[in-house]
N, C-alpha and C. Protein backbone atom coordinates (compact mmCIF):
# COMPACT_ATOMS: atom_id res chain seq x y z
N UNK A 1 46.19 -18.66 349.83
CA UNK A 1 45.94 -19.65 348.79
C UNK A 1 44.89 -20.65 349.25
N UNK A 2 44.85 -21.24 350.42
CA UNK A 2 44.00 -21.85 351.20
C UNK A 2 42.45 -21.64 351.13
N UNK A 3 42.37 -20.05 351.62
CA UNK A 3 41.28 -19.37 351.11
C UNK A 3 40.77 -19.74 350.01
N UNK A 4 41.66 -19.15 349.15
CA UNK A 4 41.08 -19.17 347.71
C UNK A 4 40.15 -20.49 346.93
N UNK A 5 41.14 -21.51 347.59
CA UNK A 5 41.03 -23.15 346.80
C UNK A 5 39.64 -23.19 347.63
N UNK A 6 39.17 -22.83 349.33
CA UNK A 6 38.05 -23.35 349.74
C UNK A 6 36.74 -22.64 349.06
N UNK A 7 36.92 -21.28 348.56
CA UNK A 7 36.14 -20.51 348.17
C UNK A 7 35.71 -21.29 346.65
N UNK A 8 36.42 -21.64 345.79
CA UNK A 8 36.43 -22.81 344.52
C UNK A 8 35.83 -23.08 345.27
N UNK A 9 35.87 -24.19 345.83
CA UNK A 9 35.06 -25.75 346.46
C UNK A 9 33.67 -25.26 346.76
N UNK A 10 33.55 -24.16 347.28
CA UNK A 10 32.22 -23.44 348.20
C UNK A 10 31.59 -23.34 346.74
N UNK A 11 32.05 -22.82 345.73
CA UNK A 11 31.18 -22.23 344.84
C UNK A 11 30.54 -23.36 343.64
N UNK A 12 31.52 -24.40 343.50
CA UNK A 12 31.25 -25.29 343.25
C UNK A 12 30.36 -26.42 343.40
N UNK A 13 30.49 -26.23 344.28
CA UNK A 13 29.33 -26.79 345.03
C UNK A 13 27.99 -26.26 345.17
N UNK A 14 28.06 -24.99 345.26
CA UNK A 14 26.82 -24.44 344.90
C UNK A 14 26.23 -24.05 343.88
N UNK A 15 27.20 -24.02 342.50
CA UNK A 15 27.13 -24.43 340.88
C UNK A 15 26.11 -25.84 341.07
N UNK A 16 26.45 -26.50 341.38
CA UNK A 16 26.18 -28.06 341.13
C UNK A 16 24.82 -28.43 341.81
N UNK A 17 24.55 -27.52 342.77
CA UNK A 17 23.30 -27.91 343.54
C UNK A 17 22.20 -27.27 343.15
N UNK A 18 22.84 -25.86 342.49
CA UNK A 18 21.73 -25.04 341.51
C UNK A 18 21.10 -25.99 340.33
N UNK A 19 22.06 -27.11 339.72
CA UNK A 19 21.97 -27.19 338.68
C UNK A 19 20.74 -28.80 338.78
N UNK A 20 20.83 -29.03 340.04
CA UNK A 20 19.82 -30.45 340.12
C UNK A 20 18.84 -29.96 340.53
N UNK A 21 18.44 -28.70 341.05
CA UNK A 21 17.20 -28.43 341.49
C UNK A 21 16.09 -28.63 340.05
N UNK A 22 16.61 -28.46 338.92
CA UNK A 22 15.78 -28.73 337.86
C UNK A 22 15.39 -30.02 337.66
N UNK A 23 14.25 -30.53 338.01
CA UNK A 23 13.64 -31.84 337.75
C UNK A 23 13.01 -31.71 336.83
N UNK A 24 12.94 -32.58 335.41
CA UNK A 24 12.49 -32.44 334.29
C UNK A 24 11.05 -33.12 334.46
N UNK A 25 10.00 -32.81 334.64
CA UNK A 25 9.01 -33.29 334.62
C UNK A 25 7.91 -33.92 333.84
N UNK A 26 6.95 -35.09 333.99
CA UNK A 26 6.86 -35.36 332.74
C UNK A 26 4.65 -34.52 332.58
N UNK A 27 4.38 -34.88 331.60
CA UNK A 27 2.83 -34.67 331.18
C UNK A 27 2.02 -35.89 331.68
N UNK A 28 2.43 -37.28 331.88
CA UNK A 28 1.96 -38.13 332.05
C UNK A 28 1.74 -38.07 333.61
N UNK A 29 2.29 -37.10 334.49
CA UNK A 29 1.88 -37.14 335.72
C UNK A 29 0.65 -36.18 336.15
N UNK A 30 -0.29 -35.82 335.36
CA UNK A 30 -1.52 -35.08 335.38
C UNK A 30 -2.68 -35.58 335.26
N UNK A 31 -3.52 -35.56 336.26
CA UNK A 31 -5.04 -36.06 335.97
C UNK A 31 -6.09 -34.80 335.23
N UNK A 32 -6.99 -34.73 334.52
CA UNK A 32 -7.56 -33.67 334.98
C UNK A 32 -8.88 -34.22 334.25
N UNK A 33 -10.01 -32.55 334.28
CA UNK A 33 -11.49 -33.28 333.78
C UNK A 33 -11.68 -32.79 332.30
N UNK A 34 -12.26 -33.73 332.03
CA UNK A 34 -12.67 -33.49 330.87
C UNK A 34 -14.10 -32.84 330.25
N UNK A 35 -14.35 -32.33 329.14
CA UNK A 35 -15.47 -31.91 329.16
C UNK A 35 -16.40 -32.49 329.70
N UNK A 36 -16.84 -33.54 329.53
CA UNK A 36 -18.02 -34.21 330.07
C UNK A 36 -17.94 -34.56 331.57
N UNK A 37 -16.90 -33.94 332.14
CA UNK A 37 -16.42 -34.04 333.94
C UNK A 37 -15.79 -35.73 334.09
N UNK A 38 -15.71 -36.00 333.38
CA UNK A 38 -14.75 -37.52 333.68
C UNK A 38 -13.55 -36.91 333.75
N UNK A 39 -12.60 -37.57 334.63
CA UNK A 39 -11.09 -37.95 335.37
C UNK A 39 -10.94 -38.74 333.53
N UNK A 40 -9.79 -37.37 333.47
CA UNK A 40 -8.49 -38.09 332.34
C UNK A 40 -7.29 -38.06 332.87
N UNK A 41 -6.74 -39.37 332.59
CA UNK A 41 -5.28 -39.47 332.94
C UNK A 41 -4.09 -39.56 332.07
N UNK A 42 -3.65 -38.95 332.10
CA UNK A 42 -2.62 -38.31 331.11
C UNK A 42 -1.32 -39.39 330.64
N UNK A 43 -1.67 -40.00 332.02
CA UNK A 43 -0.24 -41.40 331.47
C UNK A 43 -1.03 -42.54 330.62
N UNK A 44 -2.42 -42.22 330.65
CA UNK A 44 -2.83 -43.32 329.31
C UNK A 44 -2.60 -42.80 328.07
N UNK A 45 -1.54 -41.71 328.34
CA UNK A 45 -1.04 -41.78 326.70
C UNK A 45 0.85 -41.54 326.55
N UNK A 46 0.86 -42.43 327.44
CA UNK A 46 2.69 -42.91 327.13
C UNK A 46 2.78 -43.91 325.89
N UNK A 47 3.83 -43.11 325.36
CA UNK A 47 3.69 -43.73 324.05
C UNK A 47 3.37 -42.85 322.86
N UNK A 48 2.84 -41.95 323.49
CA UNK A 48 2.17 -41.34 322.18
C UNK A 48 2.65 -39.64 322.67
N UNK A 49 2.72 -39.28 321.15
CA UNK A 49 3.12 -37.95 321.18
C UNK A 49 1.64 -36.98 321.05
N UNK A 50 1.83 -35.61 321.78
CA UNK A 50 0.44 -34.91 322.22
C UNK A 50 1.08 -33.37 321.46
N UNK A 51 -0.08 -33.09 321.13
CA UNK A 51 -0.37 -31.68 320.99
C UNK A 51 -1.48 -31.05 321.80
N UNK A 52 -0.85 -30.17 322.70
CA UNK A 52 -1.70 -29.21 323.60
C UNK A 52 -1.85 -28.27 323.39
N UNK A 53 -3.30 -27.84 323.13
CA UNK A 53 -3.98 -26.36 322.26
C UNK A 53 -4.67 -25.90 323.39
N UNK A 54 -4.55 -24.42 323.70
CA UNK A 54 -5.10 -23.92 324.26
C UNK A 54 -6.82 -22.85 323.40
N UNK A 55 -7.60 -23.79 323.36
CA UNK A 55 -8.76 -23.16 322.39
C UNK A 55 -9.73 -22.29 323.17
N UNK A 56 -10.23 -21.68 321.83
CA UNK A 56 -11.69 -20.53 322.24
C UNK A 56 -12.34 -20.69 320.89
N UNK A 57 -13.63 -20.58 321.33
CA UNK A 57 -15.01 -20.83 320.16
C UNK A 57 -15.14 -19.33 319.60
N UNK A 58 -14.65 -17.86 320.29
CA UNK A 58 -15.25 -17.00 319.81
C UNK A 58 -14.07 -15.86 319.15
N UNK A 59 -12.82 -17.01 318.62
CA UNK A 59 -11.34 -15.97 318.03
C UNK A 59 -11.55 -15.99 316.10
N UNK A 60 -10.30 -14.80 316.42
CA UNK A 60 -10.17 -15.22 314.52
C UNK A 60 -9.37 -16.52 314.10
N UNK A 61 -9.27 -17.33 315.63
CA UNK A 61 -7.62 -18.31 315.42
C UNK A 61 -9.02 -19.72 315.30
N UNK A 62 -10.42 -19.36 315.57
CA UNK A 62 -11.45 -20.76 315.75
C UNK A 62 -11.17 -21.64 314.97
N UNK A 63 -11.30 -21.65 313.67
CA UNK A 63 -10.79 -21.83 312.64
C UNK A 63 -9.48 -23.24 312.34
N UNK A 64 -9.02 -22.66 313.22
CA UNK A 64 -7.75 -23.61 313.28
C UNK A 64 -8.16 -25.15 313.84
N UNK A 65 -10.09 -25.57 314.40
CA UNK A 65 -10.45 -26.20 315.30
C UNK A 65 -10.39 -27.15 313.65
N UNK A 66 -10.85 -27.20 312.78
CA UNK A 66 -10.75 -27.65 311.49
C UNK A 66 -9.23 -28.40 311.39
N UNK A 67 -8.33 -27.97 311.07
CA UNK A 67 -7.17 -28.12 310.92
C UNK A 67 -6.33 -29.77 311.89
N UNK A 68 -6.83 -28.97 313.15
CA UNK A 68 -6.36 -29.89 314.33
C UNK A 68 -7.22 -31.57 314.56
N UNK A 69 -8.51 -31.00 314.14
CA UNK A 69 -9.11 -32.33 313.63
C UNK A 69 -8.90 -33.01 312.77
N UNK A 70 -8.30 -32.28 311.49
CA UNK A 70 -7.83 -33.41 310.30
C UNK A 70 -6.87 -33.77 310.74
N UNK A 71 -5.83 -33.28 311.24
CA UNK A 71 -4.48 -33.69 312.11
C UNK A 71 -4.20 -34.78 312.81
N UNK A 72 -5.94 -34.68 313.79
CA UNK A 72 -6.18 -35.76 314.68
C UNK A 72 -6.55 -37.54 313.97
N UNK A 73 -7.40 -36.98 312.92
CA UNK A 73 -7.74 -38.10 311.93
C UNK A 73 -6.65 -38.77 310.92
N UNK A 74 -5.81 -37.67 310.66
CA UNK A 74 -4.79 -38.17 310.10
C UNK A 74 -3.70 -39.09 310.56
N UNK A 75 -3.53 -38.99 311.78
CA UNK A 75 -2.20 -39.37 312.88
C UNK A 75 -2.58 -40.29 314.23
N UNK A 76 -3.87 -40.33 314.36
CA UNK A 76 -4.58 -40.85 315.74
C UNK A 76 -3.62 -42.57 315.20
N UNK A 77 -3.85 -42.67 314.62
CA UNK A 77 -3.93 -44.19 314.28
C UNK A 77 -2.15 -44.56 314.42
N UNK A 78 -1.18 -43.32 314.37
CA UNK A 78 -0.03 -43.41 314.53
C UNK A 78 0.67 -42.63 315.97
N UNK A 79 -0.04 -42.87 316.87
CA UNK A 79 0.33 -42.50 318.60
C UNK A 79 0.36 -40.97 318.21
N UNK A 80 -1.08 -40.50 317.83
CA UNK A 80 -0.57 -38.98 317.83
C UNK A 80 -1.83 -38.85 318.73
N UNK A 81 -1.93 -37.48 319.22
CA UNK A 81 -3.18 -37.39 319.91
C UNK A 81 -3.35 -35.70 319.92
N UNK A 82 -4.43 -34.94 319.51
CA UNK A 82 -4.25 -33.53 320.43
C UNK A 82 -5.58 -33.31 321.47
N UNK A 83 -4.94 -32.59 322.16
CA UNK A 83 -5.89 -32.18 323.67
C UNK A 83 -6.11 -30.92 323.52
N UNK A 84 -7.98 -30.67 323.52
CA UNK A 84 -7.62 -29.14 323.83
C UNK A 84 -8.43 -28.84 324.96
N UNK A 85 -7.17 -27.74 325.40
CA UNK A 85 -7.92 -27.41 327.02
C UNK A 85 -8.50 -25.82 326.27
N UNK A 86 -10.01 -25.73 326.58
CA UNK A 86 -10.75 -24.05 326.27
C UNK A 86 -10.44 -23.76 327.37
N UNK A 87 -10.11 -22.17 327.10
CA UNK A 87 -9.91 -21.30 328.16
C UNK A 87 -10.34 -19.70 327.74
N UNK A 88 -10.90 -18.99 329.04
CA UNK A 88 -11.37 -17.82 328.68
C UNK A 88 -10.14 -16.58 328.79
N UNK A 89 -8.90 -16.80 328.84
CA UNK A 89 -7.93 -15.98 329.22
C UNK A 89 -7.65 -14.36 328.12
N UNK A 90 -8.21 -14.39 326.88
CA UNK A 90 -8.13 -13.55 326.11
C UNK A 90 -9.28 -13.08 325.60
N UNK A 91 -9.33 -11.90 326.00
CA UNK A 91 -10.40 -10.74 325.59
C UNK A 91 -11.78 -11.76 325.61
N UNK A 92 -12.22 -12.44 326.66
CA UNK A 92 -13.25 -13.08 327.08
C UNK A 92 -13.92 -14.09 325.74
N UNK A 93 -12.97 -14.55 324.79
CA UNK A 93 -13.46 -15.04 323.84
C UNK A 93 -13.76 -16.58 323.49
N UNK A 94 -14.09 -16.99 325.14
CA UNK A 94 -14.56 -18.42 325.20
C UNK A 94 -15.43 -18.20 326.37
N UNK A 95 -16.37 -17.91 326.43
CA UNK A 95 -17.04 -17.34 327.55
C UNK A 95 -18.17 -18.87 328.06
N UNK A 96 -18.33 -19.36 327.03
CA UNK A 96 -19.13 -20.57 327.24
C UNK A 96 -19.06 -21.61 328.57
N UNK A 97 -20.16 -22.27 328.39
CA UNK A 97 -19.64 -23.84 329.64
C UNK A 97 -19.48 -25.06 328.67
N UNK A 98 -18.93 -26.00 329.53
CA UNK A 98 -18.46 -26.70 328.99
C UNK A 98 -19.49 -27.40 327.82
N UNK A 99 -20.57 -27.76 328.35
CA UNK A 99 -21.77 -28.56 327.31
C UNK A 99 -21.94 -27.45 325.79
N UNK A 100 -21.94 -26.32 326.30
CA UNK A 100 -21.87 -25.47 325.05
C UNK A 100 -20.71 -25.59 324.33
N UNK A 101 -19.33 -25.38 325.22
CA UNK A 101 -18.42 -25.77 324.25
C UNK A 101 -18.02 -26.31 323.45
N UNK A 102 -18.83 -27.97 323.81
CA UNK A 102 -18.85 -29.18 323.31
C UNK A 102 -19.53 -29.06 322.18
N UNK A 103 -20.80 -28.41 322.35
CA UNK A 103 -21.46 -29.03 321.06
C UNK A 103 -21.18 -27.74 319.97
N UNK A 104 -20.82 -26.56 320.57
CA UNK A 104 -20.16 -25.67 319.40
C UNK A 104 -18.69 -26.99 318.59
N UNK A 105 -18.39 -27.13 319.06
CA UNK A 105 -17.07 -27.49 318.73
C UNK A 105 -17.40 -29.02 317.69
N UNK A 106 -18.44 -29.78 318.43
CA UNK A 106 -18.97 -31.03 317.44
C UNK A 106 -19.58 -30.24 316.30
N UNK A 107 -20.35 -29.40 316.35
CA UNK A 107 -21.10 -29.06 314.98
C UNK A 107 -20.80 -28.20 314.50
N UNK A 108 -19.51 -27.11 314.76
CA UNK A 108 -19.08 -26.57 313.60
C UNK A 108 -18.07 -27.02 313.51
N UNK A 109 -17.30 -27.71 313.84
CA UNK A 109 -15.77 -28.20 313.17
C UNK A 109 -15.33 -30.03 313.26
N UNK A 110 -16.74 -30.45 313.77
CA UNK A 110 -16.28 -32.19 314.20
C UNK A 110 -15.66 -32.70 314.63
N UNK A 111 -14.97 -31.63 316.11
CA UNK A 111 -14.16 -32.26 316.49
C UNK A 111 -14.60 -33.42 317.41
N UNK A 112 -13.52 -34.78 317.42
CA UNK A 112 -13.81 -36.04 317.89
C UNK A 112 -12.03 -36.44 318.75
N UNK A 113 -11.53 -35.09 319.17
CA UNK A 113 -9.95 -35.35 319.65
C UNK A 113 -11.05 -35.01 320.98
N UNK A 114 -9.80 -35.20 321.94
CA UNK A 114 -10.20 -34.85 323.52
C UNK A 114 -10.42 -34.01 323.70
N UNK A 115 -11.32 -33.22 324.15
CA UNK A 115 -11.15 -31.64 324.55
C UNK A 115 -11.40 -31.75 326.71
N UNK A 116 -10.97 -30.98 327.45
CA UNK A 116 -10.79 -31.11 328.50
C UNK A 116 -11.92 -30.06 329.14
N UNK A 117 -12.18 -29.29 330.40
CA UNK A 117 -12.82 -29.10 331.10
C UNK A 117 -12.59 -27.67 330.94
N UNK A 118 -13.07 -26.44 330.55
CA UNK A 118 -12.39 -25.11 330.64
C UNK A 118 -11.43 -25.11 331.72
N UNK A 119 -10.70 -23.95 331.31
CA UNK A 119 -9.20 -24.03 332.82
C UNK A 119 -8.61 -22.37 332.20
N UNK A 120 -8.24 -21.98 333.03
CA UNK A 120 -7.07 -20.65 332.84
C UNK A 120 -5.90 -20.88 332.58
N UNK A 121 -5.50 -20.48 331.69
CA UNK A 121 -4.04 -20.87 331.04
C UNK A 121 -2.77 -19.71 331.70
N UNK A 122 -3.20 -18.65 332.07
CA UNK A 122 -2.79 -17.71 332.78
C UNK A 122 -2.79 -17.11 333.90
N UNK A 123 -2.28 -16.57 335.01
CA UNK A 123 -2.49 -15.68 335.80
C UNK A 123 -2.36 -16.59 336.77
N UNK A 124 -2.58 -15.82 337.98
CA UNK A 124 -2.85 -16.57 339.20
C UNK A 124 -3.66 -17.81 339.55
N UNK A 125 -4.58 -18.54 338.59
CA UNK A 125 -5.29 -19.22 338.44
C UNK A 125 -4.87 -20.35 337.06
N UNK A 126 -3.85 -20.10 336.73
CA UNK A 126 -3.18 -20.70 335.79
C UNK A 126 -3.26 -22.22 336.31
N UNK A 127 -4.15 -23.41 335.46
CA UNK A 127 -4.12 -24.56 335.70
C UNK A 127 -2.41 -25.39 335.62
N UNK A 128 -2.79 -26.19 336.74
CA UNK A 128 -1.13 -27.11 337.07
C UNK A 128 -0.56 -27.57 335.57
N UNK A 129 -1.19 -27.85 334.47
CA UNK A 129 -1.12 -28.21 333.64
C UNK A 129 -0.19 -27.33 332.84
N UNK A 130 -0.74 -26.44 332.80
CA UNK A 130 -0.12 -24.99 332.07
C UNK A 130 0.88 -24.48 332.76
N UNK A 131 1.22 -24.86 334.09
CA UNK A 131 2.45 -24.36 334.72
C UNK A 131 3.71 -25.59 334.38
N UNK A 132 3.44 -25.89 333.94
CA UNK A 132 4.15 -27.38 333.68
C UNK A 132 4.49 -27.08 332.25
N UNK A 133 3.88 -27.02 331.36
CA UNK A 133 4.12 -26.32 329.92
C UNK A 133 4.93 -24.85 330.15
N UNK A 134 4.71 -23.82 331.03
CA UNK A 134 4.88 -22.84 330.70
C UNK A 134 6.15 -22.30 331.75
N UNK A 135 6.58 -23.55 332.76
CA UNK A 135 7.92 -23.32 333.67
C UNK A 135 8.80 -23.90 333.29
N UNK A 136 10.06 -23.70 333.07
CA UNK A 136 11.37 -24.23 332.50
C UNK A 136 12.01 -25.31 333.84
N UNK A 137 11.51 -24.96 334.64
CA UNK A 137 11.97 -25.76 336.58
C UNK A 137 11.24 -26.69 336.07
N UNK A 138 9.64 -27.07 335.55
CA UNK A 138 8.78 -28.05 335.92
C UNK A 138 9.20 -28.96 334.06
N UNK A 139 9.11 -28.08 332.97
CA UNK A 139 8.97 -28.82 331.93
C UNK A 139 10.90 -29.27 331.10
N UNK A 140 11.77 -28.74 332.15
CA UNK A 140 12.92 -28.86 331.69
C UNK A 140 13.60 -28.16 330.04
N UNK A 141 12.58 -27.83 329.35
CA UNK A 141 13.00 -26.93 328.26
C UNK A 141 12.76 -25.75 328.53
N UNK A 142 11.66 -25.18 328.54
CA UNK A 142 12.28 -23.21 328.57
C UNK A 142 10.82 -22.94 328.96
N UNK A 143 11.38 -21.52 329.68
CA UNK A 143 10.32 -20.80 330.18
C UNK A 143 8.93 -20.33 328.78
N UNK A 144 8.14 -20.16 328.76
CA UNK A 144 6.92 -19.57 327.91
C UNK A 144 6.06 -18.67 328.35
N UNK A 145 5.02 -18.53 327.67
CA UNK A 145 3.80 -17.49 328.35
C UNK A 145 3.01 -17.91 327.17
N UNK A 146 1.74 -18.32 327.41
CA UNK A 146 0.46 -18.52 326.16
C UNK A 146 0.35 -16.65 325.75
N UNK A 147 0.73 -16.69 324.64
CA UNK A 147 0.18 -15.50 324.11
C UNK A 147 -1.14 -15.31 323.32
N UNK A 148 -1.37 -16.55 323.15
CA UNK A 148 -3.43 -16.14 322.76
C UNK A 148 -3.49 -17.86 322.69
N UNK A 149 -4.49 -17.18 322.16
CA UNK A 149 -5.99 -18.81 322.17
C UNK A 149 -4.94 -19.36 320.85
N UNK A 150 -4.79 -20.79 320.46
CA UNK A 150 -4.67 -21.90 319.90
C UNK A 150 -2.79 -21.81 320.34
N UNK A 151 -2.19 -21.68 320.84
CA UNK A 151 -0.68 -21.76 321.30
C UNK A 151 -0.61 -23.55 321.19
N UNK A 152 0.06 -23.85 320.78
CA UNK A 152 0.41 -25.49 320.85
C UNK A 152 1.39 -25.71 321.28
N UNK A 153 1.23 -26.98 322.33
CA UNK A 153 2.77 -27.26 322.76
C UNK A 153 2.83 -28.50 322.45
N UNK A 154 4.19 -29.29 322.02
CA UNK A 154 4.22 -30.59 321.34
C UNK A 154 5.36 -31.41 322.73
N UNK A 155 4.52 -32.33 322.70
CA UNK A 155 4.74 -33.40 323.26
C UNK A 155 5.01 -34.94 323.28
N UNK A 156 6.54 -35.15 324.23
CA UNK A 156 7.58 -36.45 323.15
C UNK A 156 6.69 -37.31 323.71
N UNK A 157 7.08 -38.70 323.12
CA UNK A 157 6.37 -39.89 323.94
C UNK A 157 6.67 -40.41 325.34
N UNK A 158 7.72 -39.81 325.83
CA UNK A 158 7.93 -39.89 327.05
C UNK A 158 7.33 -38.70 328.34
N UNK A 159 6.53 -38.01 327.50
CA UNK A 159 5.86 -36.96 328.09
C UNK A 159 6.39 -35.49 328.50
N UNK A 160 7.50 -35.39 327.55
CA UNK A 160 8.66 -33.99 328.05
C UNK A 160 7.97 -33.22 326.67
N UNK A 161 8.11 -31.57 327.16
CA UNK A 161 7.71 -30.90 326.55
C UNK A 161 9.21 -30.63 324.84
N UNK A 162 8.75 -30.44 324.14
CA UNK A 162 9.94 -30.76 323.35
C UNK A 162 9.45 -29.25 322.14
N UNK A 163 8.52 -28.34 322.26
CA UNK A 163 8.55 -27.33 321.25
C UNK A 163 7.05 -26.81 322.07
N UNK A 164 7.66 -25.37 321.53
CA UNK A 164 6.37 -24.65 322.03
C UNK A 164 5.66 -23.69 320.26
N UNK A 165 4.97 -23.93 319.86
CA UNK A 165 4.44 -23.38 318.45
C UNK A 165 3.28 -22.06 318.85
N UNK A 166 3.77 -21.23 317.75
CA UNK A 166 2.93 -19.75 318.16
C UNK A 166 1.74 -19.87 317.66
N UNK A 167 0.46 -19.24 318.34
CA UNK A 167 -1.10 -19.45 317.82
C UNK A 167 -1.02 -19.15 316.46
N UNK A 168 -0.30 -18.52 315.58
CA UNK A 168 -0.70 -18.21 314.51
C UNK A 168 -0.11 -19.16 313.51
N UNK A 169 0.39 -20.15 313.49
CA UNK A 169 1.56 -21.62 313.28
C UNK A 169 0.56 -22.21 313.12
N UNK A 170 -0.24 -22.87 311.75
CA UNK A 170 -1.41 -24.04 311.47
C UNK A 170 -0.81 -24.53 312.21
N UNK A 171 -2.22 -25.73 312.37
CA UNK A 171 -1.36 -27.14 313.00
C UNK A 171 -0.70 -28.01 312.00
N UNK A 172 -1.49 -28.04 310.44
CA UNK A 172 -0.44 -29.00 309.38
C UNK A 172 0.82 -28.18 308.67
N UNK A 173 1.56 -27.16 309.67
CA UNK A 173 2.48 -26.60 309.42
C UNK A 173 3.81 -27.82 309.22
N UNK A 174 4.42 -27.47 307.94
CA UNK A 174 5.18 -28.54 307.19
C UNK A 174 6.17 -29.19 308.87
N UNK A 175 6.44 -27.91 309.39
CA UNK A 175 7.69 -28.79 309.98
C UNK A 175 6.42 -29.09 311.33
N UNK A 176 5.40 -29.15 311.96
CA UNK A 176 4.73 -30.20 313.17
C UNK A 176 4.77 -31.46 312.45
N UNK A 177 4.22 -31.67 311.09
CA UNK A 177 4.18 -32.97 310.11
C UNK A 177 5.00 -33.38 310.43
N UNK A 178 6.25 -32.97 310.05
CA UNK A 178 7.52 -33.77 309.92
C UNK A 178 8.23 -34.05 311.66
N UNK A 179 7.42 -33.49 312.56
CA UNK A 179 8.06 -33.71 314.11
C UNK A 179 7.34 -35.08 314.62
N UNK A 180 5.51 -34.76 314.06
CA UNK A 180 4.61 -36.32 314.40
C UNK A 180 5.05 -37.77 313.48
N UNK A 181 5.82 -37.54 312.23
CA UNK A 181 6.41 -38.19 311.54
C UNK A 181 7.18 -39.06 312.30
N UNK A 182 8.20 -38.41 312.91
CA UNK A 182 9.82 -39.00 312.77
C UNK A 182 9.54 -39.70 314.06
């Protein structure tokens, strides 16, 4: 019986120690560059809720660069913000540098939200950023994988990842409205 009760205690204990290794991490602890190579810091936007798009200039999802800008214009003024990090991770369809990216992106769709520095959203080269979105250990909600160019992940004002939305999900999809709303 002795046995038994220490074997409880043993396992228990190692229930409990599994269960703190999860540190919920926040978005606001990330620096990174931005298109134009300036240092952005991510905790100058506590307070405000983020949408993180993973974009490309050369998909059928481009399109959506429209959308996320009215989004941005619509909501900036109410702690909303979206970030998009370009990345070449799918069928090479952001192949550009950054200055190209930029001005594709100003003159066909106007965008005036942040856009960040190209980065790999995948693989072995997967930016810290995206491991943080896409690990359930680092972002405390659930494991993911970017399955193509425009994937959005929504972000609380305290900087915890709180929904992951599929590339093919507009961005003025009724229920994101009603999440930047409330």
């Amino acid at each position: 019986m002795k046995t038994i009760f220490i074997l409880a205690i043993t396992m228990l204990a190692f229930t409990k120690t599994d269960t703190n290794q999860f540190t919920k991490q926040s978005i606001h602890q990330f620096k990174v560059k931005d298109i134009n190579g300036n240092i952005f810091d991510f905790s100058s936007l506590k307070g405000k809720k983020i949408m993180i798009v993973n974009t490309a200039s050369n998909c059928g999802l481009t399109p959506q660069y429209e959308k996320l800008e009215a989004l941005y214009q619509q909501y900036k003024s109410k702690n909303f913000v979206v970030i998009g990090f370009p990345a070449n991770n799918f069928m090479g369809q952001e192949p550009g540098s950054d200055e190209e990216i930029s001005s594709f992106c100003k003159l066909n769709y106007g965008v005036t939200f942040p856009i960040m520095s190209k980065i790999s959203v995948k693989g072995k080269n997967m930016h810290g950023v995206y491991q943080f979105l896409t690990e359930k250990q680092k972002n405390g909600l659930e494991d993911s994988e970017v399955q193509w160019n425009f994937q959005k992940y929504l972000i609380d004002e305290e900087g915890h990842l709180v929904r992951v939305v599929s590339p093919r999900m507009q961005p003025n999809d009724p229920s994101i409205i009603e999440w930047i709303k409330k």
